[in-house]
N, C-alpha and C. Protein backbone atom coordinates (compact mmCIF):
# COMPACT_ATOMS: atom_id res chain seq x y z
N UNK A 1 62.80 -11.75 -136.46
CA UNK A 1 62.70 -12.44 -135.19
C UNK A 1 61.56 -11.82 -134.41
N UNK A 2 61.53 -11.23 -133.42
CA UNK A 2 60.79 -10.61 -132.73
C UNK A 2 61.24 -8.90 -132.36
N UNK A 3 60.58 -8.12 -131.73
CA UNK A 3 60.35 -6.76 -131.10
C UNK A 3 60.84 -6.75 -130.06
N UNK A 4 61.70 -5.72 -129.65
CA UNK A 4 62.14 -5.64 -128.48
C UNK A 4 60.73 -5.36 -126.92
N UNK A 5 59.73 -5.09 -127.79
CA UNK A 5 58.79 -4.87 -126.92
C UNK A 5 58.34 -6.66 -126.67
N UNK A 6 58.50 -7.45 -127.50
CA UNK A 6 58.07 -8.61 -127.19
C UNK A 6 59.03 -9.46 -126.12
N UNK A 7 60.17 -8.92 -126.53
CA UNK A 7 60.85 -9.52 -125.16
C UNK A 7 60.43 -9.58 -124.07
N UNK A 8 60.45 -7.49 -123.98
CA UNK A 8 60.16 -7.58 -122.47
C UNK A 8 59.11 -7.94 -122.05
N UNK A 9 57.83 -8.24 -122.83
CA UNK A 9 56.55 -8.80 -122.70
C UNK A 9 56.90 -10.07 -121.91
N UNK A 10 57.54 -10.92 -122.70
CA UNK A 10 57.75 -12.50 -122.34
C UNK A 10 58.77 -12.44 -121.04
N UNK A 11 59.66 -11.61 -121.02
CA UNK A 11 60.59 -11.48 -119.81
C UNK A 11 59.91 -11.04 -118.88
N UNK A 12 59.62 -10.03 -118.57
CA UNK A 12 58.46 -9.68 -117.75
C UNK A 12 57.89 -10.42 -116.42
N UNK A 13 56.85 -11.45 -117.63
CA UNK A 13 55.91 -12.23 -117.64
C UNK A 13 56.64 -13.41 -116.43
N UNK A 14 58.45 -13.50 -116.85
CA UNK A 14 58.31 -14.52 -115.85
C UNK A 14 59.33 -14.23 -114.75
N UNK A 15 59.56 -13.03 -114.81
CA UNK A 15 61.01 -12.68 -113.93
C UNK A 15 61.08 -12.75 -112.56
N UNK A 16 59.26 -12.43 -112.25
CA UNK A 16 59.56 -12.48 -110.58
C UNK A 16 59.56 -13.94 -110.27
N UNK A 17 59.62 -14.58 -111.13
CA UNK A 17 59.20 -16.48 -110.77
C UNK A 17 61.23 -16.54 -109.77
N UNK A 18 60.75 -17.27 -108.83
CA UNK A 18 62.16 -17.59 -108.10
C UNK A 18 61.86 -19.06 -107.58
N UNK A 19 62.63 -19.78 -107.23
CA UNK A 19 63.08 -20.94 -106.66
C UNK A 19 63.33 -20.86 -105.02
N UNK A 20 62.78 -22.10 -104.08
CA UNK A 20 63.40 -21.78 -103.02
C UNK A 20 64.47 -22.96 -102.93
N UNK A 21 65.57 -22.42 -102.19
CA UNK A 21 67.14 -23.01 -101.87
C UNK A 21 66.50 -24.45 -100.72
N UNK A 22 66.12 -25.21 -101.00
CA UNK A 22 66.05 -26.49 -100.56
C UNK A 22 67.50 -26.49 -98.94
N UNK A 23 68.52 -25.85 -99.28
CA UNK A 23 69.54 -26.40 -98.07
C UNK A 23 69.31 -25.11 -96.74
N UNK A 24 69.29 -23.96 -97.60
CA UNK A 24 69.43 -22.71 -96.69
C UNK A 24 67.83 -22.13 -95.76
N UNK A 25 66.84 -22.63 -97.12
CA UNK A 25 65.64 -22.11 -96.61
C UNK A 25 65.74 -20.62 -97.79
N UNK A 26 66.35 -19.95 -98.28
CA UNK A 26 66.41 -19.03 -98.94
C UNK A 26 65.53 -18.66 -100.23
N UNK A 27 65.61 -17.78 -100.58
CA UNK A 27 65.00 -17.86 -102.25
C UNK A 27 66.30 -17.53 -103.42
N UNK A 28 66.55 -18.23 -104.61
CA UNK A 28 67.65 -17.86 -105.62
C UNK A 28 66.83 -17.61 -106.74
N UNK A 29 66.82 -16.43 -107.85
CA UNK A 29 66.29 -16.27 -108.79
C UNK A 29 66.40 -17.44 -109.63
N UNK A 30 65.27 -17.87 -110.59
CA UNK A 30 65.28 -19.27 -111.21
C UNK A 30 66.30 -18.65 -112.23
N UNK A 31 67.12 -20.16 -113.14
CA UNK A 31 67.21 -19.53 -114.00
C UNK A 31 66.61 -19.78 -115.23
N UNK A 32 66.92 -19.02 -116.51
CA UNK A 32 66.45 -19.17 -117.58
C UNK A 32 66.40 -20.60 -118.47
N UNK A 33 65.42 -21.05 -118.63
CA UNK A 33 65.19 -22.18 -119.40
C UNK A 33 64.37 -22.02 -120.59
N UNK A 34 65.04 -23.07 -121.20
CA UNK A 34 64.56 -23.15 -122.78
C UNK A 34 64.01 -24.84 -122.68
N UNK A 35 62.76 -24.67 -123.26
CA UNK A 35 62.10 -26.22 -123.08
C UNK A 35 62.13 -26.57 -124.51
N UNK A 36 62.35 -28.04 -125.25
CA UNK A 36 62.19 -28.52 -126.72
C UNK A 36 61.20 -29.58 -126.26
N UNK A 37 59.76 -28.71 -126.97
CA UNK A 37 58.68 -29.72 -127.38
C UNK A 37 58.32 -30.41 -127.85
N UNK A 38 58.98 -30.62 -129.21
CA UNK A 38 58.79 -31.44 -130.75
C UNK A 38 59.90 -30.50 -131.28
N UNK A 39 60.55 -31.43 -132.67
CA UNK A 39 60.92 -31.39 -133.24
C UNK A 39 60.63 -32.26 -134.40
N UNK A 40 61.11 -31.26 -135.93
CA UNK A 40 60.42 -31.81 -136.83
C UNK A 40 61.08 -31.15 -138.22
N UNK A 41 60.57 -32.07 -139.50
CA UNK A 41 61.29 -31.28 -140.93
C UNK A 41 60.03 -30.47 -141.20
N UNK A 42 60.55 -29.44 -141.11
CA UNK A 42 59.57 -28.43 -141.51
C UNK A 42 59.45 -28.25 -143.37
N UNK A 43 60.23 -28.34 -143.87
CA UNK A 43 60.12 -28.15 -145.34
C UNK A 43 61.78 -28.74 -145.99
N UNK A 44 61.63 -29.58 -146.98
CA UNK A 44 63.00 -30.06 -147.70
C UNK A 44 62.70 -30.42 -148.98
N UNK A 45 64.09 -29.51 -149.94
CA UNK A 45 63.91 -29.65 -151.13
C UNK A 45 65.17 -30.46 -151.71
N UNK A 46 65.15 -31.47 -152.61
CA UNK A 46 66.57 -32.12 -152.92
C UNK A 46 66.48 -32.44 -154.67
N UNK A 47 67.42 -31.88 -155.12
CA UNK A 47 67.73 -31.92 -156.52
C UNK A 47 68.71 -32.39 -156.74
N UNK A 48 68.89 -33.65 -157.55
CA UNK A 48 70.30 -34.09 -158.43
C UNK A 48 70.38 -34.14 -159.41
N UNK A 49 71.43 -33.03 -159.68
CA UNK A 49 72.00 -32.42 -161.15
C UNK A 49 72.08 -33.84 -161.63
N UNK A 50 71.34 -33.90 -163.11
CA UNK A 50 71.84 -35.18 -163.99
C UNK A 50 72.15 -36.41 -163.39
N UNK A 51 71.04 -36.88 -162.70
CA UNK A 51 71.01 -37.76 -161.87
C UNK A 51 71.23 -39.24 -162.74
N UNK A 52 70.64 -38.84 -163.95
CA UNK A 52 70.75 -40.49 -164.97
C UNK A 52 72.30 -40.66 -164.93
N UNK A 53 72.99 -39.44 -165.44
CA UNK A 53 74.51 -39.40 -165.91
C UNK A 53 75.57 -40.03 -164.29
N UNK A 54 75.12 -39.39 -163.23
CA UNK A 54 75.50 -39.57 -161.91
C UNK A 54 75.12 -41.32 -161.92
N UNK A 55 74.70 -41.65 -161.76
CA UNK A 55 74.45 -42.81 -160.94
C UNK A 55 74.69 -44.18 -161.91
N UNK A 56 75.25 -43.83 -163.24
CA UNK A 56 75.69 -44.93 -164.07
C UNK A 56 77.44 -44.86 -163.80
N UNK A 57 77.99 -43.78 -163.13
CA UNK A 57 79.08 -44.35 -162.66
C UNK A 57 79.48 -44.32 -161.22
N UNK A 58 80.55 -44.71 -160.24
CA UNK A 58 80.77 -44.91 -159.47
C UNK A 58 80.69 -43.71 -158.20
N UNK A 59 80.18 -43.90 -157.04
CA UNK A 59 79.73 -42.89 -156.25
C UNK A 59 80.93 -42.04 -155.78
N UNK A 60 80.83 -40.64 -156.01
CA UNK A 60 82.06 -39.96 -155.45
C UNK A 60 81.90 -38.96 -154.24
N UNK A 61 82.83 -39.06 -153.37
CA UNK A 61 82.33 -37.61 -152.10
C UNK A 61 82.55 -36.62 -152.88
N UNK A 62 81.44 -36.08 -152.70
CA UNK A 62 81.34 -34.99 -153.13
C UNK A 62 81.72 -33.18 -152.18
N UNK A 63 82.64 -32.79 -152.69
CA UNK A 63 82.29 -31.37 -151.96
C UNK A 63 81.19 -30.50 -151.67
N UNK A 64 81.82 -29.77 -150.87
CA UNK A 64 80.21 -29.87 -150.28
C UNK A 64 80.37 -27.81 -150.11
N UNK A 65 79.16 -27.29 -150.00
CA UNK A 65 79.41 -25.61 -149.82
C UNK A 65 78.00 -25.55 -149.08
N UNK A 66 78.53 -25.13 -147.65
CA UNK A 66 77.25 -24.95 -147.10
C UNK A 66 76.62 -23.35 -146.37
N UNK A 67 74.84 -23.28 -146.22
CA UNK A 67 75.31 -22.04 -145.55
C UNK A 67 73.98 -22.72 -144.54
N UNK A 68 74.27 -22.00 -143.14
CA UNK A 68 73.23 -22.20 -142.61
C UNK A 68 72.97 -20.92 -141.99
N UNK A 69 71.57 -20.90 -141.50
CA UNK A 69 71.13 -20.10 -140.98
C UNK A 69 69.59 -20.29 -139.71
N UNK A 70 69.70 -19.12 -138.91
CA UNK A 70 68.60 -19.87 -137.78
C UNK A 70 67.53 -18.04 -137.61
N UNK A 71 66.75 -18.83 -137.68
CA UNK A 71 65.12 -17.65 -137.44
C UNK A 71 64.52 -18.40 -136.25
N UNK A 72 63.74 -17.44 -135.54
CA UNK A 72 62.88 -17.78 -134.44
C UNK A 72 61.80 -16.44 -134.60
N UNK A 73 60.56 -17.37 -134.25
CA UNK A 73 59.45 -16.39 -134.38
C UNK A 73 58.62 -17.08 -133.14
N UNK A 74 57.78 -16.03 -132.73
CA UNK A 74 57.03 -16.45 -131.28
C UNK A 74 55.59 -17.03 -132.37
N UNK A 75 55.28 -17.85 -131.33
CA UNK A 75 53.73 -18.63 -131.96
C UNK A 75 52.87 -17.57 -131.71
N UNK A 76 52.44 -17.59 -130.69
CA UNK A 76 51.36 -16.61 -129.92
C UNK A 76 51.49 -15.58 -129.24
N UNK A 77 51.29 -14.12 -129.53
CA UNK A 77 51.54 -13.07 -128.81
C UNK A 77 51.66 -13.01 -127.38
N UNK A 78 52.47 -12.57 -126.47
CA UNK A 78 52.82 -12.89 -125.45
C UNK A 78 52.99 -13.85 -124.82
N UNK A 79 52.73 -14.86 -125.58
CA UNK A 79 53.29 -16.27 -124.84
C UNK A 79 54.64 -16.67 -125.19
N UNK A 80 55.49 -17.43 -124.53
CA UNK A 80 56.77 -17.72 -124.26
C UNK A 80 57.04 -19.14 -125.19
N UNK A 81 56.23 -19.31 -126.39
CA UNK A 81 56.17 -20.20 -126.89
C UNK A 81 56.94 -19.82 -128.52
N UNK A 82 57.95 -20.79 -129.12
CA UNK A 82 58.68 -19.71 -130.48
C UNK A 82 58.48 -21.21 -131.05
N UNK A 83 58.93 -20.88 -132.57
CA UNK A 83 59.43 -22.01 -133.35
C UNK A 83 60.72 -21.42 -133.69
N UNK A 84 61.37 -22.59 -133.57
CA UNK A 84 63.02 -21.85 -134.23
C UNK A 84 63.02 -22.83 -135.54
N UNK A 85 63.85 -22.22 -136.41
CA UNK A 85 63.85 -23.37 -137.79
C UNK A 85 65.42 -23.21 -138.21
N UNK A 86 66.01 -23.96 -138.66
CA UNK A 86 67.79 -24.74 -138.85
C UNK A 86 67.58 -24.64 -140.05
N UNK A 87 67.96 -23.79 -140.83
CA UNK A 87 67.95 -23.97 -142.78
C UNK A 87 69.49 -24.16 -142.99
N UNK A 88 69.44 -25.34 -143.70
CA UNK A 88 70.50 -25.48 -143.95
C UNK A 88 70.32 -25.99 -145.36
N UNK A 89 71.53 -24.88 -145.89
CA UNK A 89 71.77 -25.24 -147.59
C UNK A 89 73.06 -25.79 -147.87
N UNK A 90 72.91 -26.86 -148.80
CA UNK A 90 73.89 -27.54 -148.94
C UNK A 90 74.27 -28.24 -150.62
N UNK A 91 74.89 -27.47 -151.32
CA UNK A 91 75.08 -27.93 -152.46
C UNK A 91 76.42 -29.23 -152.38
N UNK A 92 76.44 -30.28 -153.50
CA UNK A 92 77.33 -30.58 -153.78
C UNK A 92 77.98 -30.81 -155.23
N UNK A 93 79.61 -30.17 -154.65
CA UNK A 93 79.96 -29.96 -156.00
C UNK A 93 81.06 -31.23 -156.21
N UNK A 94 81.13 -31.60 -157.82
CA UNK A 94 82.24 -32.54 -158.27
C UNK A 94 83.71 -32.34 -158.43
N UNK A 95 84.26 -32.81 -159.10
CA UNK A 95 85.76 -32.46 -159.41
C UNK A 95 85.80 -31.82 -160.17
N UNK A 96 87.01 -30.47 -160.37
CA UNK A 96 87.07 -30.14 -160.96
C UNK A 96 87.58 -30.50 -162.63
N UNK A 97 87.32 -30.33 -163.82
CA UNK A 97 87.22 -31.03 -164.37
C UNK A 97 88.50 -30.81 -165.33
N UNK A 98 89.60 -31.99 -165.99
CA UNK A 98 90.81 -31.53 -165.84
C UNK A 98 90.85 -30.29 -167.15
N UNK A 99 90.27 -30.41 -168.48
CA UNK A 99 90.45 -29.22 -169.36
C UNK A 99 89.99 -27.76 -168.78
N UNK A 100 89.55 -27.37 -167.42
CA UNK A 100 89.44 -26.27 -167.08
C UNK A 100 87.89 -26.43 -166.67
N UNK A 101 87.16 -25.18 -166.35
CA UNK A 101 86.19 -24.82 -166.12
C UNK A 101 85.55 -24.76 -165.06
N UNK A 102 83.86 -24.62 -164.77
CA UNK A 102 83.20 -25.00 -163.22
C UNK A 102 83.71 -26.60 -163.03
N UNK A 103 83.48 -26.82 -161.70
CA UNK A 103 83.32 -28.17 -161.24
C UNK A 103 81.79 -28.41 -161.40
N UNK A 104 81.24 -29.51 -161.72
CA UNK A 104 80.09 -29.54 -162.09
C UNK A 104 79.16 -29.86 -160.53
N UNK A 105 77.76 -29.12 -160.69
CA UNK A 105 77.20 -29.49 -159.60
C UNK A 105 76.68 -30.88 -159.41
N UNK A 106 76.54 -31.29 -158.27
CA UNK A 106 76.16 -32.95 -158.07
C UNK A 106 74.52 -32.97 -157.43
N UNK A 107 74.48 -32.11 -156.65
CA UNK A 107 73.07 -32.25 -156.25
C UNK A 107 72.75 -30.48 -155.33
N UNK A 108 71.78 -30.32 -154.96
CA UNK A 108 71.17 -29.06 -154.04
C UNK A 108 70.10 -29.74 -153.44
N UNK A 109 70.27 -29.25 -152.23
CA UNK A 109 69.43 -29.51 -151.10
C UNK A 109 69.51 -28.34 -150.17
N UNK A 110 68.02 -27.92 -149.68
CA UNK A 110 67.60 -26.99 -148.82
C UNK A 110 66.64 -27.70 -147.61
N UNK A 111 67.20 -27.63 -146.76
CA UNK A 111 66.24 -28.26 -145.40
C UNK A 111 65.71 -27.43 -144.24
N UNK A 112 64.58 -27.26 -144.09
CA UNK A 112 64.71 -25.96 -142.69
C UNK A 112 63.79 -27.53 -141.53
N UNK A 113 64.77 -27.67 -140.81
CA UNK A 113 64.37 -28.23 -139.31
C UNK A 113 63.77 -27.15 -138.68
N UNK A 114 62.96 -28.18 -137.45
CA UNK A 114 62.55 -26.74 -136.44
C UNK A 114 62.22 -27.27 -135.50
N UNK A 115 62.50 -26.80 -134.22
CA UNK A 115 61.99 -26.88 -132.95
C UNK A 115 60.85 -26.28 -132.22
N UNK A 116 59.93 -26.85 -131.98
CA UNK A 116 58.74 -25.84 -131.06
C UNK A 116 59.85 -25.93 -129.44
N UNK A 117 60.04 -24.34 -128.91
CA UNK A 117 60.74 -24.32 -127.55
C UNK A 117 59.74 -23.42 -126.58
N UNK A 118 59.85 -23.94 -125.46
CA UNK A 118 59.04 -22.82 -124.31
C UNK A 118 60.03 -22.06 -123.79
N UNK A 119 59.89 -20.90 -123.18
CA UNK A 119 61.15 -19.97 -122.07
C UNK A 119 60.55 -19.93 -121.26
N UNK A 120 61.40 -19.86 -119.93
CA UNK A 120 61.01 -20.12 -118.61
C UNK A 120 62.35 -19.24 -117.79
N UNK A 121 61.43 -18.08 -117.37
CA UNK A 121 62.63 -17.13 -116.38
C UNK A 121 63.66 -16.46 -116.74
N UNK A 122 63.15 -15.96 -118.25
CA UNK A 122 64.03 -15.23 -118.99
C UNK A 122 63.81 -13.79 -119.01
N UNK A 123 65.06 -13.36 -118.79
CA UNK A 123 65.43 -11.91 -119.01
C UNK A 123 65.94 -11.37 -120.45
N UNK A 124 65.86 -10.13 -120.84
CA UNK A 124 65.85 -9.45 -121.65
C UNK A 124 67.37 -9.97 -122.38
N UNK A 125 68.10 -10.16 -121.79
CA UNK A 125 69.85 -10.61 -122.19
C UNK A 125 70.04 -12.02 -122.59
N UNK A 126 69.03 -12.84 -121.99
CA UNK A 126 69.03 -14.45 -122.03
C UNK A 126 67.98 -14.65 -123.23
N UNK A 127 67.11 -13.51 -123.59
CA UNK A 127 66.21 -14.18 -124.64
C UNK A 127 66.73 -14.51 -126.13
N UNK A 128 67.81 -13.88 -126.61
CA UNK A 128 68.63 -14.19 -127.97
C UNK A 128 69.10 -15.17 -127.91
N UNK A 129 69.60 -15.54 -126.86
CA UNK A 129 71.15 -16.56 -126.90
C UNK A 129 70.60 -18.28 -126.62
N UNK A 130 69.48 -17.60 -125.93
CA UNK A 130 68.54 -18.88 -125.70
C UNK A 130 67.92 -19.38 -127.03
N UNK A 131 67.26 -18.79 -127.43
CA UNK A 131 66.52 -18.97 -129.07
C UNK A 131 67.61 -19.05 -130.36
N UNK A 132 68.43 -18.27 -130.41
CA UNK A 132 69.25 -18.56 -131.51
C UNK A 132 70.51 -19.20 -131.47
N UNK A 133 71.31 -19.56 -130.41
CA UNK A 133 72.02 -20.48 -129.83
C UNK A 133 71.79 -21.71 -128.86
N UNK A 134 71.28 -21.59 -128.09
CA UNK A 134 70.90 -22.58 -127.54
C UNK A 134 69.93 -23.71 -128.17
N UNK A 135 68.69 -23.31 -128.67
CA UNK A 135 68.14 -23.79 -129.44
C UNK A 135 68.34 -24.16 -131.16
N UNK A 136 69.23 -23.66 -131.16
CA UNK A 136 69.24 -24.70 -132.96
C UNK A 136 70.64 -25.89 -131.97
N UNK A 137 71.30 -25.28 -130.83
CA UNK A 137 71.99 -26.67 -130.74
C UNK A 137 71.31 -27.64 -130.19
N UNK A 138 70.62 -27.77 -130.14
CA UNK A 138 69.62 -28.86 -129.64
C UNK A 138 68.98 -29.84 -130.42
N UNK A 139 68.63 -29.01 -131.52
CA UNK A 139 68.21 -29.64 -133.11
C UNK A 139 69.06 -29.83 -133.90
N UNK A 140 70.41 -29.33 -133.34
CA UNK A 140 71.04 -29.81 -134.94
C UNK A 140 71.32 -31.30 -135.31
N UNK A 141 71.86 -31.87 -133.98
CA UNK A 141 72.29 -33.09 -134.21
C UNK A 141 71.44 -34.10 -135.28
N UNK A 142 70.00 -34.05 -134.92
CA UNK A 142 68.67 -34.62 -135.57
C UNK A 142 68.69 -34.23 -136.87
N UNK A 143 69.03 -32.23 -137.07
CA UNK A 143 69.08 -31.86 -138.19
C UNK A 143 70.39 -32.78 -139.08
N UNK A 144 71.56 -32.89 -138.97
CA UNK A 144 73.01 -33.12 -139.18
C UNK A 144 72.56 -34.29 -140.11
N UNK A 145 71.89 -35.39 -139.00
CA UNK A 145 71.90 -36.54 -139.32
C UNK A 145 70.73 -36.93 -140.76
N UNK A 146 69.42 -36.37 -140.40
CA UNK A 146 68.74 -36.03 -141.67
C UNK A 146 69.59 -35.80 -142.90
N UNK A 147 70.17 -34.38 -143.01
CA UNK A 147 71.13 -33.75 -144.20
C UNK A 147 72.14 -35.30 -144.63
N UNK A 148 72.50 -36.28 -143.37
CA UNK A 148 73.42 -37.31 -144.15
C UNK A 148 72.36 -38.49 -144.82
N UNK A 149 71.17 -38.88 -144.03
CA UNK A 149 70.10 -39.35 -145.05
C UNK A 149 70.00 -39.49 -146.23
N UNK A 150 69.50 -37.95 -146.26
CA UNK A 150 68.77 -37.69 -147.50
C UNK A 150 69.94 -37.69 -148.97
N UNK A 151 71.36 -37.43 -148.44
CA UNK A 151 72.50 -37.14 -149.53
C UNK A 151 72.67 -38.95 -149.88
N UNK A 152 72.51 -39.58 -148.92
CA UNK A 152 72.44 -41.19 -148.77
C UNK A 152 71.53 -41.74 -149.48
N UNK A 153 70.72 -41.71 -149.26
CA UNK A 153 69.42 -42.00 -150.02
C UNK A 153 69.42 -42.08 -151.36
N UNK A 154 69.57 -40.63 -151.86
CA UNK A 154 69.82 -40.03 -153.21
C UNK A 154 70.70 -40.80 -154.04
N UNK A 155 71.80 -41.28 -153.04
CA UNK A 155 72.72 -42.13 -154.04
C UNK A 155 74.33 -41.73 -154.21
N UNK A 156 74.63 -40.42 -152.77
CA UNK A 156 75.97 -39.84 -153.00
C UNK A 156 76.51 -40.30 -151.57
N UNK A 157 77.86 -40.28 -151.52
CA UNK A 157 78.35 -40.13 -150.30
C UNK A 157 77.65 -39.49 -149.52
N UNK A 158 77.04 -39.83 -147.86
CA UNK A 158 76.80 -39.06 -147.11
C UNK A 158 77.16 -37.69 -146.84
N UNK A 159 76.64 -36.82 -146.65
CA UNK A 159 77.42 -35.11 -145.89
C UNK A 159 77.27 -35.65 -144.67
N UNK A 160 78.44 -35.44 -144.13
CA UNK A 160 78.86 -35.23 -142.27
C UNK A 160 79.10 -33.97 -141.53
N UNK A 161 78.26 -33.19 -141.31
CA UNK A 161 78.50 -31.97 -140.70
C UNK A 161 79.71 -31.86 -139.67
N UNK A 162 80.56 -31.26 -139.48
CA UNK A 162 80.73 -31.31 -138.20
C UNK A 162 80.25 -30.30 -137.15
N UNK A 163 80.33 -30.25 -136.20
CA UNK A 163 79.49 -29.36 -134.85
C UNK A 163 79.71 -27.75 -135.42
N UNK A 164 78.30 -27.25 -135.28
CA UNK A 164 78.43 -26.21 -135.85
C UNK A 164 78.79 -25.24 -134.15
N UNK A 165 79.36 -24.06 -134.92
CA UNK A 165 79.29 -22.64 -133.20
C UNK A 165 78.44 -21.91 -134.20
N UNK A 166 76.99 -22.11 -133.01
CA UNK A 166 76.17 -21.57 -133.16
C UNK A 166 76.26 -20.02 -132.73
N UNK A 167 77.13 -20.26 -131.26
CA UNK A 167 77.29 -19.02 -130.55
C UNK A 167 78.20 -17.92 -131.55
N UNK A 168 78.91 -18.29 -132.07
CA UNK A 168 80.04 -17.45 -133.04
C UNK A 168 79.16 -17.41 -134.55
N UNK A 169 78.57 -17.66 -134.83
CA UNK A 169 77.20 -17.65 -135.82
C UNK A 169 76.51 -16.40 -135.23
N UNK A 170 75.56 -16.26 -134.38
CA UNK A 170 75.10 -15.79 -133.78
C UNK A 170 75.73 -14.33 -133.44
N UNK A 171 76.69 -14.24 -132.86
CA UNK A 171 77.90 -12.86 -133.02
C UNK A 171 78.10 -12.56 -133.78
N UNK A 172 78.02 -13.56 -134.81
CA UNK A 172 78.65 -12.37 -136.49
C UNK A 172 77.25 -11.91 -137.16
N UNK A 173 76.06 -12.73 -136.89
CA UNK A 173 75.12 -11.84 -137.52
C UNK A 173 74.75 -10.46 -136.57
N UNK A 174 74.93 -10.50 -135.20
CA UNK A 174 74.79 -9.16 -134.19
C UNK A 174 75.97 -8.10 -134.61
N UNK A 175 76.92 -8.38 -135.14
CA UNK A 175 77.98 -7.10 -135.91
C UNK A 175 77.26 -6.98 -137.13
N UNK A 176 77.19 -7.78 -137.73
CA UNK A 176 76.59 -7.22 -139.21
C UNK A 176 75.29 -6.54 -138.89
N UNK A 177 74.60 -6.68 -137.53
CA UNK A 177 73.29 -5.56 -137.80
C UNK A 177 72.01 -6.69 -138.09
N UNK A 178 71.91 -7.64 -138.75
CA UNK A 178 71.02 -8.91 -138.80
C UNK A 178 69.81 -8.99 -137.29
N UNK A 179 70.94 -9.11 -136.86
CA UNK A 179 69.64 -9.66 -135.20
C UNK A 179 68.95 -8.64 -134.90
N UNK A 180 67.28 -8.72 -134.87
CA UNK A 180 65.98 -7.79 -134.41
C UNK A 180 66.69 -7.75 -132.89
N UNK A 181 66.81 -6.49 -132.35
CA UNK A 181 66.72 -6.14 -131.03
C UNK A 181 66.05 -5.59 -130.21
C-alpha cells in the first residue's frame, strides 16, 4: 500500500482545510472525503475447464469458492490521488461426483476492478478505512455485476455475490499484520 510517511504527507497537505458553518458564522473542521473518478476493468482472466464437454449438456449452478482482496497504491508522490483495485477470484466448482473423488472444476476467473479516488481532509486514522473500505465499496457493486456477466456469457449460471464487509475484511487483514502502516 503506501508508507506511513506518505500518509502524513497527504494528511498534512490537507488538514488545515476547514469549512465555514453557514448557520453560526463559525468554522467546523471539513471532513474526510474520498472522491471516485473513473472506474474501470483493469485486467480479467476467464477459463472453462472442458468447455466442449460443459456446454453439450444442460447448464448447472455451479459452486462457487471465492477470495477477494483490495490494494491501493498512490499515483503520484504526494498527491492525494490512489488507484484502488477489487481482485476478485472466483472458481467454479461442479457436483460432486457420485463414485467419490474431486468435484470437477467448471471454470476460473480472476478480475481486478479499480477505482481512480481523490482524498480530501484526511487525517492519518481516516486514510486506511477510506481507501480500503470505503473505496472498494463503491466499486463493488459495478465489480459484482461484471463477475455475473462474464460467468453468463461463458455459458454458466450467473455468480451473485452477495454484499461483501469490506470493513471486517479490512480488520482481519490489520490482525494478521497485512496492512502497510
Amino acid at each position: 500500500m503506501v508508507d506511513q510517511a506518505t500518509m502524513e504527507t497527504v494528511a498534512g497537505a490537507t488538514q488545515g482545510a476547514s469549512g465555514a458553518d453557514s448557520v453560526s458564522g463559525g468554522t467546523n473542521p471539513a471532513q474526510p472525503t474520498l472522491i471516485l473518478g473513473a472506474q474501470y476493468v483493469r485486467s480479467v482472466s476467464f477459463q472453462a475447464i472442458d468447455s466442449a464437454r460443459l456446454h453439450t449438456r444442460p447448464p448447472v449452478r455451479p459452486n462457487t469458492r471465492m477470495a477477494i482482496d483490495v490494494t491501493a497504491r498512490q499515483i503520484l508522490e504526494n498527491q492525494p490521488d490512489f488507484e484502488v483495485d477489487l481482485v476478485m477470484r472466483c472458481e467454479g466448482i461442479g457436483e460432486e461426483p457420485v463414485e467419490g473423488g474431486d468435484a470437477p472444476r467448471l471454470f476460473e476467473t480472476v478480475i481486478t476492478y479499480s477505482g481512480l479516488f481523490t482524498l480530501r481532509n484526511v487525517t492519518t486514522e481516516s486514510f486506511e478505512p477510506l481507501l480500503l473500505v470505503e473505496a472498494p465499496r463503491q466499486i463493488f457493486p459495478a465489480a459484482r455485476n461484471y463477475l455475473a456477466d462474464i460467468t453468463r456469457e461463458a455459458g454458466f449460471m450467473p455468480v451473485i455475490l452477495p454484499q461483501i464487509d469490506f470493513l471486517a475484511l479490512w480488520q482481519s487483514r490489520r490482525a494478521a499484520g497485512q496492512v502497510a502502516r
